[in-house]
N, C-alpha and C. Protein backbone atom coordinates (compact mmCIF):
# COMPACT_ATOMS: atom_id res chain seq x y z
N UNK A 1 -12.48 2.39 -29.53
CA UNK A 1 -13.12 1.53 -28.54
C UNK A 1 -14.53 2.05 -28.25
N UNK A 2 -15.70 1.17 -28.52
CA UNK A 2 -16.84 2.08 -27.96
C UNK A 2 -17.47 1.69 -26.72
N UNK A 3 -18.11 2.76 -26.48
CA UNK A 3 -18.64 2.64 -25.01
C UNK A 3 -19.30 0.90 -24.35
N UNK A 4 -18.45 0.49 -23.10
CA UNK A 4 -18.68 -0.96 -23.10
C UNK A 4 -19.70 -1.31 -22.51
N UNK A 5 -20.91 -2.29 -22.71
CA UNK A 5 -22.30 -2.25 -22.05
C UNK A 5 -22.07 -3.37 -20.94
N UNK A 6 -21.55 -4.47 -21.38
CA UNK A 6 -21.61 -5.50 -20.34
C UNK A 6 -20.45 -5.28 -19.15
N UNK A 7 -21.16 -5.99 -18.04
CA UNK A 7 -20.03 -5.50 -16.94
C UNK A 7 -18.59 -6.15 -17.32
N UNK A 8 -18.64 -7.44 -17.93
CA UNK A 8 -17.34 -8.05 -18.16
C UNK A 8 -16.25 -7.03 -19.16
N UNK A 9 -17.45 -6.60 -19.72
CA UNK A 9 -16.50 -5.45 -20.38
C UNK A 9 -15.77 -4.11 -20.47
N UNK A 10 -16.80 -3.36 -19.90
CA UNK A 10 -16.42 -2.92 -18.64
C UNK A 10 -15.10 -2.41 -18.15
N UNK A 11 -14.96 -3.74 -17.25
CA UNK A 11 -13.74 -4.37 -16.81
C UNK A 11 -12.99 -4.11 -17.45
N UNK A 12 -12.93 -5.10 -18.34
CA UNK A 12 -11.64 -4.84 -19.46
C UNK A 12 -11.52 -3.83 -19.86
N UNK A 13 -12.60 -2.65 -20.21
CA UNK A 13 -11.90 -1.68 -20.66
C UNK A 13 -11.40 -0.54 -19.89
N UNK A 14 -11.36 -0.41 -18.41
CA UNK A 14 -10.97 -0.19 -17.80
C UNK A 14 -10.15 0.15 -17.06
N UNK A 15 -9.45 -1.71 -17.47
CA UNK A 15 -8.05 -2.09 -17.04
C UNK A 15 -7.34 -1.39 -18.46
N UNK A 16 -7.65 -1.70 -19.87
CA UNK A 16 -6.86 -1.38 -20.80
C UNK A 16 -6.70 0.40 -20.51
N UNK A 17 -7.78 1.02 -19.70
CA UNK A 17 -7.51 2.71 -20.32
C UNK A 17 -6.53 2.80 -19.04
N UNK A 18 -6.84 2.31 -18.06
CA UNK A 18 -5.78 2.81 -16.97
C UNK A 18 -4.17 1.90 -17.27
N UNK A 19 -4.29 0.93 -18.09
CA UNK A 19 -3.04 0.73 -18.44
C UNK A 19 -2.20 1.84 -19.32
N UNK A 20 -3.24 2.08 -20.34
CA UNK A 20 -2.38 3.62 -20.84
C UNK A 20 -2.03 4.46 -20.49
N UNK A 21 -3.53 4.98 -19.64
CA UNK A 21 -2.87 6.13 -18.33
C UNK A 21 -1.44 5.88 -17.53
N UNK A 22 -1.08 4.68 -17.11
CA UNK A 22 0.01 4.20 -16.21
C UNK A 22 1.46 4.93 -16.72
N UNK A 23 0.81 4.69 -17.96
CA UNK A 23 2.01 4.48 -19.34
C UNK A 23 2.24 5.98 -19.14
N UNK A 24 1.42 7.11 -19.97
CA UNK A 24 1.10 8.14 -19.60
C UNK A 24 1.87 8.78 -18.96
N UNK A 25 1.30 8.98 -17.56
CA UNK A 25 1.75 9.79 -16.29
C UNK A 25 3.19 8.95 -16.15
N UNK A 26 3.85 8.19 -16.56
CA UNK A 26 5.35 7.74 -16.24
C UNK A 26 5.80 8.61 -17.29
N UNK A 27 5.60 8.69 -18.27
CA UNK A 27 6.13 8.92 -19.66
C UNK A 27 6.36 11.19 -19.69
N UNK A 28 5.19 11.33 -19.15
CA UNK A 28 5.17 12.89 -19.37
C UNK A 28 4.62 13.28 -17.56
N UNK A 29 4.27 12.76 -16.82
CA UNK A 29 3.40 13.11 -15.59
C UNK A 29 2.35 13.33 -15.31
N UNK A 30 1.74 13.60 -14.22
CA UNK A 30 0.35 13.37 -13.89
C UNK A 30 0.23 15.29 -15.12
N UNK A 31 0.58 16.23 -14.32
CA UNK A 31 0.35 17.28 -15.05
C UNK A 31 0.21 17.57 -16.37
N UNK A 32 0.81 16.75 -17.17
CA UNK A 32 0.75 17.34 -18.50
C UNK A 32 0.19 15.87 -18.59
N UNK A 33 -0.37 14.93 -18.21
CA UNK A 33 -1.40 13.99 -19.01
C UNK A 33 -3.10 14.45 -18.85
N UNK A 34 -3.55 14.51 -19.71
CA UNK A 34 -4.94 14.82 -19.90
C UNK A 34 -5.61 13.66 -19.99
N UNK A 35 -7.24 14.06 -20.14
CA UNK A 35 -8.24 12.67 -20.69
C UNK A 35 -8.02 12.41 -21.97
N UNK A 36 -7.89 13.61 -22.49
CA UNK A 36 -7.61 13.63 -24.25
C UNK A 36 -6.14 12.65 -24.75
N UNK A 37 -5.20 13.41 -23.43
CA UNK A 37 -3.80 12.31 -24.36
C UNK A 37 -4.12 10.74 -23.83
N UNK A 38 -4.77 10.87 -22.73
CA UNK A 38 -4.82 9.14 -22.45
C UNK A 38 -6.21 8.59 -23.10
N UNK A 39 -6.77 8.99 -23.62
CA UNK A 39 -7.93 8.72 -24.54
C UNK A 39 -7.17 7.99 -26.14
N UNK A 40 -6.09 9.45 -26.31
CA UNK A 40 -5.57 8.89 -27.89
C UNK A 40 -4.32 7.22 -27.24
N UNK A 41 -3.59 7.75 -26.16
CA UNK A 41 -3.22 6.38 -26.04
C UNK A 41 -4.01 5.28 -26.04
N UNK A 42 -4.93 5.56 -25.44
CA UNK A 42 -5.53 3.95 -24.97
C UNK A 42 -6.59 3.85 -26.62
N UNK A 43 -6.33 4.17 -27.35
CA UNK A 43 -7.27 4.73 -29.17
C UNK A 43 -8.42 4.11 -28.77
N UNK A 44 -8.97 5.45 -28.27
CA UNK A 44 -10.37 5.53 -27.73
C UNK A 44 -10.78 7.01 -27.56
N UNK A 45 -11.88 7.39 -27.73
CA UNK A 45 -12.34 8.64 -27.46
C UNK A 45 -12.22 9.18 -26.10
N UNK A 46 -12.43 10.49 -26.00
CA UNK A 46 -12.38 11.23 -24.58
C UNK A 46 -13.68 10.86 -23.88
N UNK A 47 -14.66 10.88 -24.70
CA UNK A 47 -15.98 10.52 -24.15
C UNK A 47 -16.35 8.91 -23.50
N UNK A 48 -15.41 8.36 -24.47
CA UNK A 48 -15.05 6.33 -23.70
C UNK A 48 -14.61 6.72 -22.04
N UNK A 49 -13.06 7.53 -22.17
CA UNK A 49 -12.74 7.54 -21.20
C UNK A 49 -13.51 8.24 -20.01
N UNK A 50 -14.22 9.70 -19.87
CA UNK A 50 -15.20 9.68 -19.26
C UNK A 50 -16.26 8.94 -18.85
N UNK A 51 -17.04 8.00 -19.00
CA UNK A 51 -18.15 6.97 -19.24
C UNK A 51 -17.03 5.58 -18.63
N UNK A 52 -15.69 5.68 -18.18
CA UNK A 52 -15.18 5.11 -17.18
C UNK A 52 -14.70 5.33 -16.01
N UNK A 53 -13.88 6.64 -16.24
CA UNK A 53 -13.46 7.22 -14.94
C UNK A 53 -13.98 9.05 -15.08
N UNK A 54 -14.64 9.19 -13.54
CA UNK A 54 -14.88 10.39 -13.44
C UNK A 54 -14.06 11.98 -14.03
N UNK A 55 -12.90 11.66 -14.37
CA UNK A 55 -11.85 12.34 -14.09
C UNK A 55 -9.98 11.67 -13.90
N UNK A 56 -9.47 12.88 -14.04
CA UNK A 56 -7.58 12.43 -13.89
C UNK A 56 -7.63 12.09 -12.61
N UNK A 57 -8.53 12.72 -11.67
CA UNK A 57 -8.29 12.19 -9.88
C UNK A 57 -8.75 10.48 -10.03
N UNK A 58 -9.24 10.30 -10.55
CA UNK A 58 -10.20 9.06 -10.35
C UNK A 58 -8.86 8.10 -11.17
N UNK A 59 -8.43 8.49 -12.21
CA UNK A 59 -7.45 7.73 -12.75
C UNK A 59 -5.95 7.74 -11.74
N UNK A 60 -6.04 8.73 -11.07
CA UNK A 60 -4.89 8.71 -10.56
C UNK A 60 -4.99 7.68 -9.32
N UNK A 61 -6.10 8.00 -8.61
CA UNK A 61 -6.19 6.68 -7.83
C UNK A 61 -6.46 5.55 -8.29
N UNK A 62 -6.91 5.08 -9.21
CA UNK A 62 -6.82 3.88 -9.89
C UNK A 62 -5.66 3.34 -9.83
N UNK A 63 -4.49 4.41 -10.34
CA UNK A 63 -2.74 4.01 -10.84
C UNK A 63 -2.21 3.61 -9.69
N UNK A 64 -2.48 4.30 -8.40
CA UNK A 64 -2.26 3.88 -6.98
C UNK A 64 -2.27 2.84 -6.70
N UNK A 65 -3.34 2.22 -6.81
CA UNK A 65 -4.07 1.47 -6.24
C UNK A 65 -3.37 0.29 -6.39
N UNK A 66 -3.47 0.34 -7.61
CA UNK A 66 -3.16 -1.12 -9.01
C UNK A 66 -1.71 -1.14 -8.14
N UNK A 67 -0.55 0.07 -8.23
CA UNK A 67 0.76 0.11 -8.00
C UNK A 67 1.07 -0.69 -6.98
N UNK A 68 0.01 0.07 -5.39
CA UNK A 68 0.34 -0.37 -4.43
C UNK A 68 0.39 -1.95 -4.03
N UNK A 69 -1.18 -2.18 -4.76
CA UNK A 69 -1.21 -3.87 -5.04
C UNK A 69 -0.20 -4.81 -5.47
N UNK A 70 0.65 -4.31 -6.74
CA UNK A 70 1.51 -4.53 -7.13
C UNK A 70 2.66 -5.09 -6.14
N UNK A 71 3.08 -4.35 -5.47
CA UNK A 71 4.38 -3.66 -4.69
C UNK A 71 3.62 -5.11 -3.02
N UNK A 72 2.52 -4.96 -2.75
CA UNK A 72 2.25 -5.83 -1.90
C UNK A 72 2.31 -6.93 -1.93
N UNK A 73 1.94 -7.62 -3.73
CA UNK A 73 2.25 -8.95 -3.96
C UNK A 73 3.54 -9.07 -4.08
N UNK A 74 4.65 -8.36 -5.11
CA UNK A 74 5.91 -8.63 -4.70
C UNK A 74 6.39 -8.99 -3.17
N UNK A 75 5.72 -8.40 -2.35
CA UNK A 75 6.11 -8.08 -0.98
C UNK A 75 6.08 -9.41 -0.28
N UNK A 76 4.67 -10.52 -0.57
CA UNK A 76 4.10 -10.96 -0.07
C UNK A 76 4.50 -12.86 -0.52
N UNK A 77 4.94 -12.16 -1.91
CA UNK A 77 6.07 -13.86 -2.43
C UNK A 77 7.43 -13.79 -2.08
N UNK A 78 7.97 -12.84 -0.70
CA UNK A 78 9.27 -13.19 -0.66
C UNK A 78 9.30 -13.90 0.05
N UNK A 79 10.73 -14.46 0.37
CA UNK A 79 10.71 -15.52 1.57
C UNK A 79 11.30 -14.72 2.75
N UNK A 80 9.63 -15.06 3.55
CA UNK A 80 10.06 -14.75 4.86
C UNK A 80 9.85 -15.39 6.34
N UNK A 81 9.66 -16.62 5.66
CA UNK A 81 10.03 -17.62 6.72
C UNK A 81 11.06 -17.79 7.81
N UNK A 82 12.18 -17.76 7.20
CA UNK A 82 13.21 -17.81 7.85
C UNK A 82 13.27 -16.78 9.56
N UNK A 83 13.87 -16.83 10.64
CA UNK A 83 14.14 -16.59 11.53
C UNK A 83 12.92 -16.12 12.65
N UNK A 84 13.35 -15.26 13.58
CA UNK A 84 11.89 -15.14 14.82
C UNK A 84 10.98 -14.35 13.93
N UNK A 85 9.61 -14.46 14.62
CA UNK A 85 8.76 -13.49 13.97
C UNK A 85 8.70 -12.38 14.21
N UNK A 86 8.90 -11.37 15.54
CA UNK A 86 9.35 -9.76 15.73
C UNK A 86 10.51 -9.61 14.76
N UNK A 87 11.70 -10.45 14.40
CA UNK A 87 12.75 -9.80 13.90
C UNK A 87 12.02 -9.40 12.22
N UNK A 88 11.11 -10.86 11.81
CA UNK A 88 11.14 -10.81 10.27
C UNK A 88 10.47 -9.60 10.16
N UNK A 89 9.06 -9.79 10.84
CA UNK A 89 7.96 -9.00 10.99
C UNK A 89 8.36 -7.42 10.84
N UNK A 90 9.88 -6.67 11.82
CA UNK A 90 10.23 -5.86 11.32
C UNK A 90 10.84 -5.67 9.93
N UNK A 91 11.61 -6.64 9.86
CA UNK A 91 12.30 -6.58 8.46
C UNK A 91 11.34 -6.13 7.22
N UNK A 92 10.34 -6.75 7.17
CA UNK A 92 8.77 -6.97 6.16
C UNK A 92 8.78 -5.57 6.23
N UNK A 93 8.18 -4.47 7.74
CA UNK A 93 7.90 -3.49 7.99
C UNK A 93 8.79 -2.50 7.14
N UNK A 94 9.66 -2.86 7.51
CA UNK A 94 11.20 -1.69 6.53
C UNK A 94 10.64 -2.00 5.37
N UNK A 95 10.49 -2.86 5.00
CA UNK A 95 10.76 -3.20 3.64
C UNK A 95 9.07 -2.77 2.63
N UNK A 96 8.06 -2.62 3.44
CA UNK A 96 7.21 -2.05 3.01
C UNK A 96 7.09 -0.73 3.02
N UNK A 97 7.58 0.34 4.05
CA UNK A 97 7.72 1.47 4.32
C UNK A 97 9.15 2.07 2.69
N UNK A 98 10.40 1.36 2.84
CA UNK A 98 10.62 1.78 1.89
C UNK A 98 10.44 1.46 0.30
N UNK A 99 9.70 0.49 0.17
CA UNK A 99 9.55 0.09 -1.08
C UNK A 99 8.26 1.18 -1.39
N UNK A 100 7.20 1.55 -0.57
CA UNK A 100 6.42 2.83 -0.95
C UNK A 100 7.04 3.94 -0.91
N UNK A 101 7.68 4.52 -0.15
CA UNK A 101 8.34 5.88 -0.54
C UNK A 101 9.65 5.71 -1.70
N UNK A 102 10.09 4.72 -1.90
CA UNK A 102 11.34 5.04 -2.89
C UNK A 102 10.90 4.74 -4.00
N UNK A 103 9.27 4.06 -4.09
CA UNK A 103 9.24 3.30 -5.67
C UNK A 103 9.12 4.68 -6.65
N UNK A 104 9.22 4.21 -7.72
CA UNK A 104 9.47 5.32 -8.94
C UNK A 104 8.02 5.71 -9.25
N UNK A 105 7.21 4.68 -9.59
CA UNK A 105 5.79 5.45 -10.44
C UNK A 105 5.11 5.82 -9.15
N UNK A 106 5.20 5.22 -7.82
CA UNK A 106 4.28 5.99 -7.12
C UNK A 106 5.17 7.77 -6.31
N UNK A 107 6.36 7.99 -6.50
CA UNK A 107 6.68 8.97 -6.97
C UNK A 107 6.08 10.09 -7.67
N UNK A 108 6.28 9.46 -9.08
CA UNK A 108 5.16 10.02 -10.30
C UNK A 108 4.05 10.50 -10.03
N UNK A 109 2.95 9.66 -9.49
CA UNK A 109 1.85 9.80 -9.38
C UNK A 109 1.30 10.41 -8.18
N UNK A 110 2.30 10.81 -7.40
CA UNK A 110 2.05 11.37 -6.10
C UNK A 110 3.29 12.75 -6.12
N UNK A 111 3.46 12.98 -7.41
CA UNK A 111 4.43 13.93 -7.61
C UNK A 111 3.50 15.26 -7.97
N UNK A 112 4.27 16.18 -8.87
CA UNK A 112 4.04 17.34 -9.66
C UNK A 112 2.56 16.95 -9.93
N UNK A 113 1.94 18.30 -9.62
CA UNK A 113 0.61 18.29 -10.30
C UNK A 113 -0.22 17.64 -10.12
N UNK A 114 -0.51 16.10 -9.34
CA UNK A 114 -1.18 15.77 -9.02
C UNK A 114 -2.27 15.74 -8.04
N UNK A 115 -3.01 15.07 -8.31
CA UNK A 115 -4.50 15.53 -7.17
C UNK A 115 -4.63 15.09 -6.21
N UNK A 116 -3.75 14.15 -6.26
CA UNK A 116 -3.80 13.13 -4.92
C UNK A 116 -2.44 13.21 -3.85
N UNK A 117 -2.68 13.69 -2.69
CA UNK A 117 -1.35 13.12 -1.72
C UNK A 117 -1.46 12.10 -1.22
N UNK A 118 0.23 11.76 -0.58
CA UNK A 118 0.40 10.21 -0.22
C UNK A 118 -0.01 10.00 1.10
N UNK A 119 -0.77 10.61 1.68
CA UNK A 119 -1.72 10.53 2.94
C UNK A 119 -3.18 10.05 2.59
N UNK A 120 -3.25 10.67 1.54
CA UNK A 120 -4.80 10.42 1.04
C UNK A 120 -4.84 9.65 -0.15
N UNK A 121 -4.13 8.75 -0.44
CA UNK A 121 -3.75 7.49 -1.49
C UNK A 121 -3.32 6.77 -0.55
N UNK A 122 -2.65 6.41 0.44
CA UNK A 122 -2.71 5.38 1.65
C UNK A 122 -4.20 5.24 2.38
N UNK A 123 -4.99 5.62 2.71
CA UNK A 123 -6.02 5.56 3.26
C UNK A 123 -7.69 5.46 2.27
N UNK A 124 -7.20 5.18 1.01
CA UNK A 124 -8.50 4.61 0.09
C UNK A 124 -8.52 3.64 0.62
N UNK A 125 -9.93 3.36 0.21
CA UNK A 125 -10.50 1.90 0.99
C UNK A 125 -9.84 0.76 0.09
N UNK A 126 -9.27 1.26 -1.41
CA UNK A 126 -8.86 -0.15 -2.00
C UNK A 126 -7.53 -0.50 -1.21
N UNK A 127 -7.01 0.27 -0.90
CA UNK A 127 -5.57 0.42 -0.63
C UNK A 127 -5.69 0.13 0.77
N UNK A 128 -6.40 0.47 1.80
CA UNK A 128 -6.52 -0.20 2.87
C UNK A 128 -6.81 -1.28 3.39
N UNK A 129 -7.42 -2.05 2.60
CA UNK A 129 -8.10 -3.63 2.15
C UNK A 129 -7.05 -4.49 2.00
N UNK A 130 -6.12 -3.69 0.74
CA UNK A 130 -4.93 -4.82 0.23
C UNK A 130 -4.11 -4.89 1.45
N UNK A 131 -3.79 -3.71 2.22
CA UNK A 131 -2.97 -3.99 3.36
C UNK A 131 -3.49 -4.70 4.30
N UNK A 132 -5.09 -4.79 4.76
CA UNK A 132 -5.10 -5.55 5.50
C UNK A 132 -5.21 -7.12 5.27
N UNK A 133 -5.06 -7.63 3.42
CA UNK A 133 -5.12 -8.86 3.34
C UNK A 133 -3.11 -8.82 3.43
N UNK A 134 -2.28 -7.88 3.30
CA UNK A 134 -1.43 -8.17 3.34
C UNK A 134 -0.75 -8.45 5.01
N UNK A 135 -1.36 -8.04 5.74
CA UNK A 135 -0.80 -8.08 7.20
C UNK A 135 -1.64 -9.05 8.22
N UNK A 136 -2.67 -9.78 7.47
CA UNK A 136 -3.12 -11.06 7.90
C UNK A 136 -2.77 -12.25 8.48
N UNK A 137 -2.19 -12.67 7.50
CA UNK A 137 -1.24 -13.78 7.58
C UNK A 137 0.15 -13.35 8.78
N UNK A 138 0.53 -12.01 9.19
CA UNK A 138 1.26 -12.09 10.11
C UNK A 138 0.81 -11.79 11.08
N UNK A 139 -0.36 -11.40 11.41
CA UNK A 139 -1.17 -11.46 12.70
C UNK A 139 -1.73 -12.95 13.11
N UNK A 140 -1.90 -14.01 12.01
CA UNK A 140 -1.87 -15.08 12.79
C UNK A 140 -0.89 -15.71 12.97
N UNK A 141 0.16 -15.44 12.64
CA UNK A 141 1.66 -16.27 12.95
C UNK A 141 1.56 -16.01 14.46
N UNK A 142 1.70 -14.07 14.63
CA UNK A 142 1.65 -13.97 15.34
C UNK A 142 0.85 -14.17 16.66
N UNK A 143 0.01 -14.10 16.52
CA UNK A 143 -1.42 -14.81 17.63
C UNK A 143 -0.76 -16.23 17.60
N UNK A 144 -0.54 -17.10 16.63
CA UNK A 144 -0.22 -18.95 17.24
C UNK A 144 0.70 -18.72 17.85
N UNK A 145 1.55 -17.48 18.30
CA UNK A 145 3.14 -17.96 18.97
C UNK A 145 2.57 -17.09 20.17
N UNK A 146 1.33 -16.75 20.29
CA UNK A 146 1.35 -15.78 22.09
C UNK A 146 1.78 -14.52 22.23
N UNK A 147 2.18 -14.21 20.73
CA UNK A 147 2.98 -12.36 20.98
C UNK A 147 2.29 -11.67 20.41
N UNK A 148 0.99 -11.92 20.44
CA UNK A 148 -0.18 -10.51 19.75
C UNK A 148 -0.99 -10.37 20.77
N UNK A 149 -1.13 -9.41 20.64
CA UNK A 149 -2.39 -8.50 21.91
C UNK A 149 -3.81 -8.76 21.27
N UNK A 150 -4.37 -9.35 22.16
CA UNK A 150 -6.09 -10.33 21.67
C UNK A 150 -6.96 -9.17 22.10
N UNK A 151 -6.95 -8.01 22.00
CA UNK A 151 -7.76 -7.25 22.63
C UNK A 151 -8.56 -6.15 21.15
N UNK A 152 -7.80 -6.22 20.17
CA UNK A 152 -8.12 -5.35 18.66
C UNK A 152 -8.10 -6.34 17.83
N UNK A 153 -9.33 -5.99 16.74
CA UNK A 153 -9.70 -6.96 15.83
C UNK A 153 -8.20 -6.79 14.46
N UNK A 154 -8.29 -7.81 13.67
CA UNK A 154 -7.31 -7.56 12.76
C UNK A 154 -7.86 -6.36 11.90
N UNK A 155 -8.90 -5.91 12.11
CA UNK A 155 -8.96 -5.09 10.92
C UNK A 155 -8.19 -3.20 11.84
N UNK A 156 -8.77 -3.44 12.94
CA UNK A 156 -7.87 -2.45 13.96
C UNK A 156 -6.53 -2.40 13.81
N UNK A 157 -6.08 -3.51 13.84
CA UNK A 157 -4.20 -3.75 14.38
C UNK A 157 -4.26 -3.19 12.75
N UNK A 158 -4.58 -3.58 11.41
CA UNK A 158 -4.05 -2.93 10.40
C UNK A 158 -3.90 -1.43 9.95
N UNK A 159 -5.07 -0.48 10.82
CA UNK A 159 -5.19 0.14 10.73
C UNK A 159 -4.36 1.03 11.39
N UNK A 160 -4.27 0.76 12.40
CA UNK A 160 -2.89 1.39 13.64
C UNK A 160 -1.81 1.07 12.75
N UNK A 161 -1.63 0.03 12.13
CA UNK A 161 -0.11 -0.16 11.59
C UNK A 161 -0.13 0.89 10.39
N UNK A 162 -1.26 0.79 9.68
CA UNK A 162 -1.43 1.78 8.76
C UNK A 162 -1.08 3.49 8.84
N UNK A 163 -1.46 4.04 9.69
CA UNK A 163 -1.35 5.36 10.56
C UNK A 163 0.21 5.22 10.85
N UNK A 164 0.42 4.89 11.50
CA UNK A 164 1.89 4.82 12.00
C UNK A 164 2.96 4.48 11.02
N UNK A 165 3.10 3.82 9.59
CA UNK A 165 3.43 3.42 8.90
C UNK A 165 3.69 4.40 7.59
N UNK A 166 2.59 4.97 7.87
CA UNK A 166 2.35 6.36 6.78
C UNK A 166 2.81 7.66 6.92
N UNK A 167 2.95 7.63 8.88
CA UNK A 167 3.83 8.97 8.95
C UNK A 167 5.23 8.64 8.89
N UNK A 168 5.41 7.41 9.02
CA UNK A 168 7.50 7.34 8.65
C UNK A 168 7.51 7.49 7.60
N UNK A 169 6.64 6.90 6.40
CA UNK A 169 7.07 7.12 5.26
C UNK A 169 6.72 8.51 4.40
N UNK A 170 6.26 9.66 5.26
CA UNK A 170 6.35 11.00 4.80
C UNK A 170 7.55 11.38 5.70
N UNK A 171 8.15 10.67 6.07
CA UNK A 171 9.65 11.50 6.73
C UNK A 171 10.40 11.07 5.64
N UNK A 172 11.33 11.28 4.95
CA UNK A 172 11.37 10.92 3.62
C UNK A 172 13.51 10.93 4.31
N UNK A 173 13.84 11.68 5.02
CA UNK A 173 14.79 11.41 5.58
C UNK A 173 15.20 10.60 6.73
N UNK A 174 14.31 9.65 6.59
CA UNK A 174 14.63 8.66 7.64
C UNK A 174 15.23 7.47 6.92
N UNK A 175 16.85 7.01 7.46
CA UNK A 175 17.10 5.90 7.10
C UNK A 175 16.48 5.08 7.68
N UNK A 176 16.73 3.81 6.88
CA UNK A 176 16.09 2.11 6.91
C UNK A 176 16.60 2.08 8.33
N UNK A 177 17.77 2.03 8.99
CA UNK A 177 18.18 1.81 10.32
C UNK A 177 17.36 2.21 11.41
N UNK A 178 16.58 4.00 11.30
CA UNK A 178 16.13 4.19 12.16
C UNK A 178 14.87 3.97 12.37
N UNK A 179 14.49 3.93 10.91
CA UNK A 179 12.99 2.71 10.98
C UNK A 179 13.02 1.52 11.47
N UNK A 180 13.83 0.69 11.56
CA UNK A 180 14.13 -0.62 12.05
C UNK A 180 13.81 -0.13 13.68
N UNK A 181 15.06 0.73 14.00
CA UNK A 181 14.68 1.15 15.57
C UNK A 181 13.48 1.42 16.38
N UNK A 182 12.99 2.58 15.33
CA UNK A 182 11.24 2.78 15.96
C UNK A 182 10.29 2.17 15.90
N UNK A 183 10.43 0.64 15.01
CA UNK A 183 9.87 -0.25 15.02
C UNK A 183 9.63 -0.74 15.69
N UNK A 184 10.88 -1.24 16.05
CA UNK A 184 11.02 -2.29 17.38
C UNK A 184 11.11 -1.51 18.58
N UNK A 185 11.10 -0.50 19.19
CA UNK A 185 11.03 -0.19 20.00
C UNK A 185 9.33 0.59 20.35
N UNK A 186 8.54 0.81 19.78
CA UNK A 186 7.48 1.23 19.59
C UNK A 186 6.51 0.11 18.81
N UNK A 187 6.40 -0.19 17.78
CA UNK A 187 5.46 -0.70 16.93
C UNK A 187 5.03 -1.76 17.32
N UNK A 188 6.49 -2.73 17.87
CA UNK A 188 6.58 -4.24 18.68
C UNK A 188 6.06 -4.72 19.75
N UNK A 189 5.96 -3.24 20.15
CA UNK A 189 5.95 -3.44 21.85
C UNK A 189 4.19 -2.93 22.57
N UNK A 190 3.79 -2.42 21.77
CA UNK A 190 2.34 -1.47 21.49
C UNK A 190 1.57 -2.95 20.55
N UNK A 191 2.27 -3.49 19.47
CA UNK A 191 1.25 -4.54 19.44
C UNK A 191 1.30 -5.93 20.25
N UNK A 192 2.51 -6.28 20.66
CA UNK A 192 2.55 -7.03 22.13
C UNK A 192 1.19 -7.11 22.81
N UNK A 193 1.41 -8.53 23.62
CA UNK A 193 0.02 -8.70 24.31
C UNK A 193 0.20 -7.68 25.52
N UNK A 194 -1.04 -6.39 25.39
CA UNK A 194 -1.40 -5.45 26.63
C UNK A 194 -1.60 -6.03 27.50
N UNK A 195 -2.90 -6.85 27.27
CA UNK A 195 -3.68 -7.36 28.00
C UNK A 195 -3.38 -9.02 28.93
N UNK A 196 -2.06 -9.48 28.57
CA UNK A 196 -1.29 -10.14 28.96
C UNK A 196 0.11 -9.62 29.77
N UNK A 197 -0.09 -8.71 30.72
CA UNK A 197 1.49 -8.58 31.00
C UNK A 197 2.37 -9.28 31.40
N UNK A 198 1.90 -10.32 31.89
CA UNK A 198 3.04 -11.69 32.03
C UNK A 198 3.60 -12.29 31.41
N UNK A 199 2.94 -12.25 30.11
CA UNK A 199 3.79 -12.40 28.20
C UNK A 199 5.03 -11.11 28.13
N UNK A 200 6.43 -11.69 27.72
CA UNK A 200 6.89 -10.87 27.13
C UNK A 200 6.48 -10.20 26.16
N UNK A 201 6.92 -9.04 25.93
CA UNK A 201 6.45 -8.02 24.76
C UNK A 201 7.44 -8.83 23.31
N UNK A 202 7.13 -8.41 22.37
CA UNK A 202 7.37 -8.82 21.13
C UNK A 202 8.94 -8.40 21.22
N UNK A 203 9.08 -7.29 21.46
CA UNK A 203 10.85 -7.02 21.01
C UNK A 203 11.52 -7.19 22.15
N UNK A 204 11.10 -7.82 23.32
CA UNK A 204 11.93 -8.77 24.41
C UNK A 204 12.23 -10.09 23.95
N UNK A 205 13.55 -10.36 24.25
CA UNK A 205 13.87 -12.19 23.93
C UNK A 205 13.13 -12.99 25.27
N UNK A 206 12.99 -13.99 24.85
CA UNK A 206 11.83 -14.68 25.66
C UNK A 206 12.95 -15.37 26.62
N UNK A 207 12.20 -15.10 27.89
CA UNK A 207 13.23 -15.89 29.01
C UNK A 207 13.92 -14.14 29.90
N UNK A 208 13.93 -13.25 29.06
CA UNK A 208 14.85 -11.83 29.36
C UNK A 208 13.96 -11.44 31.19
């Protein structure tokens, strides 16, 4: 592959070297993959792959990134229409908290040898972006039904959810149950309208 001049290309070659890399670090791990072995995977020189990514750190957040994206769109075509919005809204919550700590390649890539921890691969700006296009759409459900606190911009409320979201999922012994709990008893009730106290809070039944 030789060095790509146009930006469209670029691109593509990009996506193709970090697809090998992906391959790679699943196959042997972040530690024993080099520029050199993901150079001969992706059959391209070491010097291609330099002249794309700085380095294995730079690839490793790439693999993140792509993963987490991944894992958000799955997240984001399920159906979750169905029932109140505090109940789903937690459900979603579980279900994002453990689908990042149990998935397999981000495991991998946040395993042995690597450069990156899962504190500091949650908080890249790509990765903070996708979450906040992923938690969008339930901040305005929530705002049309009266149970969001109008006082923090959405890019705030993602960020608080972000922080808080990131230390359950370095408790690595917390069941799904008791995440459900501290959810709703904390997460629900903290993004509840403050600034409304005459609104029930989110994890009160309305009328209570």
């Amino acid at each position: 592959m030789p060095v790509p001049t146009s930006s469209e290309a670029r691109v593509a070659a990009r996506e193709h070297v970090l697809r090998a890399a992906r391959e790679c670090f699943l196959a042997t791990g972040v530690r024993r993959t080099t520029m050199e072995v993901v150079a001969r995977s992706a059959g391209t020189s070491r010097q291609v792959v330099y002249k794309l990514f700085l380095g294995r750190r730079e690839l490793v957040e790439a693999a993140v990134a792509e993963r987490i994206a991944e894992l958000a769109d799955e997240l984001a075509t399920g159906r979750w229409d169905a029932g109140a919005t505090a109940e789903t809204f937690t459900s979603v919550s579980v279900a994002v908290i453990e689908g990042i700590r149990g998935d397999h390649e981000l495991g991998v890539l946040l395993g042995d040898g690597s450069p990156l921890t899962l504190h500091e691969a949650l908080w890249m700006e790509s990765v903070a972006q996708r979450g906040l296009r992923f938690w969008l759409p339930w901040f305005e459900r929530a705002r049309s039904e009266g149970l969001l606190r109008d006082d923090l911009s959405d890019s705030d409320l993602s960020d608080w959810l972000q922080t808080i979201y990131a230390s359950i999922i370095l408790r690595r012994n917390m069941a799904p149950g008791d995440e459900r709990a501290l959810i709703e008893r904390f997460v629900l009730t903290s993004l509840a309208m403050a600034s409304r106290p005459d609104l029930p809070r989110l994890s009160e039944p309305i009328g209570s």
